[in-house]
PDB file of N, CA and C in Angstrom:
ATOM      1  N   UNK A   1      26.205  61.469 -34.981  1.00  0.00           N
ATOM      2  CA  UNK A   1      26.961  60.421 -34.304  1.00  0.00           C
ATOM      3  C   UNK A   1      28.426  60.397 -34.719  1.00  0.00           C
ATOM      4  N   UNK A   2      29.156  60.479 -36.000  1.00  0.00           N
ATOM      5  CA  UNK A   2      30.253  60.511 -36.082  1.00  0.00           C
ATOM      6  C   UNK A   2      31.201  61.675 -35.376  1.00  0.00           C
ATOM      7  N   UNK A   3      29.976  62.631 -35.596  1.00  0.00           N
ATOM      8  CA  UNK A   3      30.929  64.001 -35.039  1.00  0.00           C
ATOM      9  C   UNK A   3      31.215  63.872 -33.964  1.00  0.00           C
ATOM     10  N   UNK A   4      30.326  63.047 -32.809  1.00  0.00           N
ATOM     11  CA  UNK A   4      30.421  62.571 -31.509  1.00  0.00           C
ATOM     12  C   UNK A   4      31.767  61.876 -31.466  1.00  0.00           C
ATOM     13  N   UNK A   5      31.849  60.530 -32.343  1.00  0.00           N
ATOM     14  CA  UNK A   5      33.483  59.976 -32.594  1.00  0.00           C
ATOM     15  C   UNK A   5      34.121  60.221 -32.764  1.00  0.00           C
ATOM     16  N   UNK A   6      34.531  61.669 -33.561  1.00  0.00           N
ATOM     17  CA  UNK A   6      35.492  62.387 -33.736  1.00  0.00           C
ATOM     18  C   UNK A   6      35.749  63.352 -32.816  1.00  0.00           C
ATOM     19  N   UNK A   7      35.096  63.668 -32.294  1.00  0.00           N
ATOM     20  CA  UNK A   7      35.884  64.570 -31.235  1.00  0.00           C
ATOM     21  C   UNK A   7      35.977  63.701 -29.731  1.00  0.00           C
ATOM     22  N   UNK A   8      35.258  62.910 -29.398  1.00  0.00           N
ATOM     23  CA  UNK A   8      36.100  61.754 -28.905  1.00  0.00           C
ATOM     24  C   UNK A   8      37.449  61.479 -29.087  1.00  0.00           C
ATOM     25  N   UNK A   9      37.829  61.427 -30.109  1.00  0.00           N
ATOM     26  CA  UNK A   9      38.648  60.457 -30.549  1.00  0.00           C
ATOM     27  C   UNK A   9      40.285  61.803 -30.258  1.00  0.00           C
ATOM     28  N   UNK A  10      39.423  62.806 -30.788  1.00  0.00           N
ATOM     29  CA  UNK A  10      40.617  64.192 -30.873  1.00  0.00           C
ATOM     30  C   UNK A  10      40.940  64.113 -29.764  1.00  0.00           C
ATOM     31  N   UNK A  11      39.818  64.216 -28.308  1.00  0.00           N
ATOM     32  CA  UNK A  11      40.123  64.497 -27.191  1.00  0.00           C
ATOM     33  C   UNK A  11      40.896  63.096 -26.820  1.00  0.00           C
ATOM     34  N   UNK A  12      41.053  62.557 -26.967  1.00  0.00           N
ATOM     35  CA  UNK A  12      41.543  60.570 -26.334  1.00  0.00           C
ATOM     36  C   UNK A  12      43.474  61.241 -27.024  1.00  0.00           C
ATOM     37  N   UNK A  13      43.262  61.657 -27.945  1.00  0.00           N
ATOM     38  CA  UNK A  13      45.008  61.950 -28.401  1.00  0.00           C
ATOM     39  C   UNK A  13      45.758  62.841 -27.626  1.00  0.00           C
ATOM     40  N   UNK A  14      44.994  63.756 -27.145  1.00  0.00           N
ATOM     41  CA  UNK A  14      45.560  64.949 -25.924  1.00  0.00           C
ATOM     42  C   UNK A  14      45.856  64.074 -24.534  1.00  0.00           C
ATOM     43  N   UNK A  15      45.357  62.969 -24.023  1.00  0.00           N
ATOM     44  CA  UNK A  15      45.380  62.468 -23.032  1.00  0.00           C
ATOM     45  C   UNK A  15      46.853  61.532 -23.173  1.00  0.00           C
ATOM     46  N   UNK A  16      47.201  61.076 -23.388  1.00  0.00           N
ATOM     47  CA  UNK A  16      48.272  60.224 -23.421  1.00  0.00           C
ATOM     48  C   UNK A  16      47.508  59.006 -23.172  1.00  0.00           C
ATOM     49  N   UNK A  17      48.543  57.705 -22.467  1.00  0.00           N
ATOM     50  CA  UNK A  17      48.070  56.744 -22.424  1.00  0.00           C
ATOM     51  C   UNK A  17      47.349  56.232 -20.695  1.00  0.00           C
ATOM     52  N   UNK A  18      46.784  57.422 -20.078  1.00  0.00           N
ATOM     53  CA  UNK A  18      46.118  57.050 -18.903  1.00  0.00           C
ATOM     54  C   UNK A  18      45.100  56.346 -18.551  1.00  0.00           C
ATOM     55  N   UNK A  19      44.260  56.855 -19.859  1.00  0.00           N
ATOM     56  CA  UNK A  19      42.779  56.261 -19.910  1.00  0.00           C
ATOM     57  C   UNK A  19      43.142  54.726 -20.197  1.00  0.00           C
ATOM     58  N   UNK A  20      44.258  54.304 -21.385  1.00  0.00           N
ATOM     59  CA  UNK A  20      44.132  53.006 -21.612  1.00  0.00           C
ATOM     60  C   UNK A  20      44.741  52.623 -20.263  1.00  0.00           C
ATOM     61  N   UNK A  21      45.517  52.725 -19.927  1.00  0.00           N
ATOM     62  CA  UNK A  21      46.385  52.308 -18.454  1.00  0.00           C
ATOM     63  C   UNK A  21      45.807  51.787 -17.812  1.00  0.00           C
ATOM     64  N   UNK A  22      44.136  52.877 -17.728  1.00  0.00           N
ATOM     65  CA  UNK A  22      43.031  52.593 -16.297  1.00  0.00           C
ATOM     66  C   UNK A  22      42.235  51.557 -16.851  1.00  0.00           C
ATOM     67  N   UNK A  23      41.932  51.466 -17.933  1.00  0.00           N
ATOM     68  CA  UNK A  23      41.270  50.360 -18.545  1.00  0.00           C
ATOM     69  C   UNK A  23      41.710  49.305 -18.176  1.00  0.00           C
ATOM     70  N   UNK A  24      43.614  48.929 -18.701  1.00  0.00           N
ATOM     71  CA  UNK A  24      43.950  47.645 -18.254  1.00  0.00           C
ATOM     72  C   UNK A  24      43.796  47.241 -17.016  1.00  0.00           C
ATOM     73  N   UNK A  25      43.998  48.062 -16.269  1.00  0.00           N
ATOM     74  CA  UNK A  25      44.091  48.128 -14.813  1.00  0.00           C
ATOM     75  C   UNK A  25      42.837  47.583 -14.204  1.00  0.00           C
ATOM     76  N   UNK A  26      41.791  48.175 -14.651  1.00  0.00           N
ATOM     77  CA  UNK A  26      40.481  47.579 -14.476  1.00  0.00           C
ATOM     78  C   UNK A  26      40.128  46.024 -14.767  1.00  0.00           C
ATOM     79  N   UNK A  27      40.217  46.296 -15.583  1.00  0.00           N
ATOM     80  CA  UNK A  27      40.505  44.762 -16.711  1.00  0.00           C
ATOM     81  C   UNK A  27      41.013  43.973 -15.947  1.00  0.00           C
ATOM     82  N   UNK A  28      42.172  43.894 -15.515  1.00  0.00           N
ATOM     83  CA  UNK A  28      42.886  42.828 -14.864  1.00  0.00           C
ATOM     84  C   UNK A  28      42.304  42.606 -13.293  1.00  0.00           C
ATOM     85  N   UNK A  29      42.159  43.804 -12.923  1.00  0.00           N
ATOM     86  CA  UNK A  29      41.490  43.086 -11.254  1.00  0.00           C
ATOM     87  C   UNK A  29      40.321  42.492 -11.763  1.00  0.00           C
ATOM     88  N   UNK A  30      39.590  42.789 -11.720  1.00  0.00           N
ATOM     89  CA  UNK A  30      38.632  42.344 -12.504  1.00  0.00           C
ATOM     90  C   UNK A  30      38.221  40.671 -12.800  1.00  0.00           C
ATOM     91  N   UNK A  31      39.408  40.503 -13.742  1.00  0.00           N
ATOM     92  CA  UNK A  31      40.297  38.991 -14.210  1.00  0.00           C
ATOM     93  C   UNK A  31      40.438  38.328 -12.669  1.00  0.00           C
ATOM     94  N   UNK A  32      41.444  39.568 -12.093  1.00  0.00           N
ATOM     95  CA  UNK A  32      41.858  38.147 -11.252  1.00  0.00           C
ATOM     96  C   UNK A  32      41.043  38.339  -9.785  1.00  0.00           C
ATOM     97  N   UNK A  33      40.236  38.904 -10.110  1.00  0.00           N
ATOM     98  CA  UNK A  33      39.026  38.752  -8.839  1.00  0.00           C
ATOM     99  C   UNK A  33      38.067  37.365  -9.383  1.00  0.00           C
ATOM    100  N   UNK A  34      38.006  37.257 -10.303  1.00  0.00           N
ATOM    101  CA  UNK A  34      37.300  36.284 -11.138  1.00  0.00           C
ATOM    102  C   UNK A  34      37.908  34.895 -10.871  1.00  0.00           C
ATOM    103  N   UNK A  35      38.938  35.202 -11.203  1.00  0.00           N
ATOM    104  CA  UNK A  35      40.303  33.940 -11.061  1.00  0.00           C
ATOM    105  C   UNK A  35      40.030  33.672  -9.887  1.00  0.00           C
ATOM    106  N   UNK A  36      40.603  34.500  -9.084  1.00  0.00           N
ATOM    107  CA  UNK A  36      40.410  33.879  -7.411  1.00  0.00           C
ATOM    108  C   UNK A  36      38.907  32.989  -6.721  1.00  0.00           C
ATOM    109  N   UNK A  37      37.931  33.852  -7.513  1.00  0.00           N
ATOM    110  CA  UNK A  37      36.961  33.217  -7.016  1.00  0.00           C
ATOM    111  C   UNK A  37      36.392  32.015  -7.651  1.00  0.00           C
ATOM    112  N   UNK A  38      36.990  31.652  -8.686  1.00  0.00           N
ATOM    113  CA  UNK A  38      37.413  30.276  -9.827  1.00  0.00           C
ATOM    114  C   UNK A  38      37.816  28.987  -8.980  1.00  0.00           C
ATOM    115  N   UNK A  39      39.223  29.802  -8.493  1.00  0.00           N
ATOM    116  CA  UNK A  39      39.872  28.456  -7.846  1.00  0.00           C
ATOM    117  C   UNK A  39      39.547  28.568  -6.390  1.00  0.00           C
ATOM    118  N   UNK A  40      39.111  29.369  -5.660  1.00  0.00           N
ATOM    119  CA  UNK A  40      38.681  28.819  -4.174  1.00  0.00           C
ATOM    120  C   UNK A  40      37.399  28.465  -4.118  1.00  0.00           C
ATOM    121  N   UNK A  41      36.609  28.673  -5.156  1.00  0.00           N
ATOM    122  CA  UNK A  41      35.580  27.754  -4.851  1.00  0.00           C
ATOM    123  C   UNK A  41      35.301  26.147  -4.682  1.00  0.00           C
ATOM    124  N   UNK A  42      36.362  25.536  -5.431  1.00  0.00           N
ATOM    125  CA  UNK A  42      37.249  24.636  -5.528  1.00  0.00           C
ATOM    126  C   UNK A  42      37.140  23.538  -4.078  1.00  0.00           C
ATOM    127  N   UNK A  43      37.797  24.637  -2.991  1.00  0.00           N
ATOM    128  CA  UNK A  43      38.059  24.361  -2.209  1.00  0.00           C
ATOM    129  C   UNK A  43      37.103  24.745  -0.715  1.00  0.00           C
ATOM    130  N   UNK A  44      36.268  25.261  -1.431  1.00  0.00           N
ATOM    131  CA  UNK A  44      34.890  25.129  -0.394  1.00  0.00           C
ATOM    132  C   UNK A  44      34.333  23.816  -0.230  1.00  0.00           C
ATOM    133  N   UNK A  45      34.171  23.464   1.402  1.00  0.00           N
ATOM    134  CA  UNK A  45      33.620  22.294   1.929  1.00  0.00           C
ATOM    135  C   UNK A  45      31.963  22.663   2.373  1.00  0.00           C
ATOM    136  N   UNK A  46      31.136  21.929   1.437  1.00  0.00           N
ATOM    137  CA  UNK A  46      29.847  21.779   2.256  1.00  0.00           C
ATOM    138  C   UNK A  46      29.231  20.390   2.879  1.00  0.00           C
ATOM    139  N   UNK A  47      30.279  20.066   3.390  1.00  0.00           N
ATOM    140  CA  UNK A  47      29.867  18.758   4.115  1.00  0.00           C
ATOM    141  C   UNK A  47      29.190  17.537   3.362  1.00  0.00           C
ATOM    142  N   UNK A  48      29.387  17.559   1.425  1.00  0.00           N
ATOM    143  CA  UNK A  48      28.523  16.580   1.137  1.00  0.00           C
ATOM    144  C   UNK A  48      29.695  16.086   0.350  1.00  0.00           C
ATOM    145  N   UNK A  49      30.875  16.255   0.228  1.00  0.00           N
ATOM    146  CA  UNK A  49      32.138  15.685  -0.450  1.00  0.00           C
ATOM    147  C   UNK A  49      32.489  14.425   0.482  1.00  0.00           C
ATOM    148  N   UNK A  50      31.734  13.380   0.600  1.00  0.00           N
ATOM    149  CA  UNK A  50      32.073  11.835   2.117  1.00  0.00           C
ATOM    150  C   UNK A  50      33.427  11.450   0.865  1.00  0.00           C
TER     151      UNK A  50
END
């Protein structure tokens, strides 16, 4: 298992910072798909708000 982490880790240094990039990137829609569906639910009417 470590040897697995370590050459992981060798190969992640040859890459630059894309992989993290795509991560954030992910991450954040993600967030604000979450978000959005946070606050418009909000504003869904099912006819029992008199």
């Amino acid at each position: 298992m470590p040897y697995t982490v370590a050459v992981l880790a060798a190969a992640s240094e040859d890459q630059g910072p894309g992989s993290t990039l795509r991560v954030v990137l992910l991450v954040s829609l993600v967030g604000a798909a979450l978000l959005a569906w946070f606050l418009l639910r909000g504003y869904r009417n099912d006819d029992n708000n008199d």
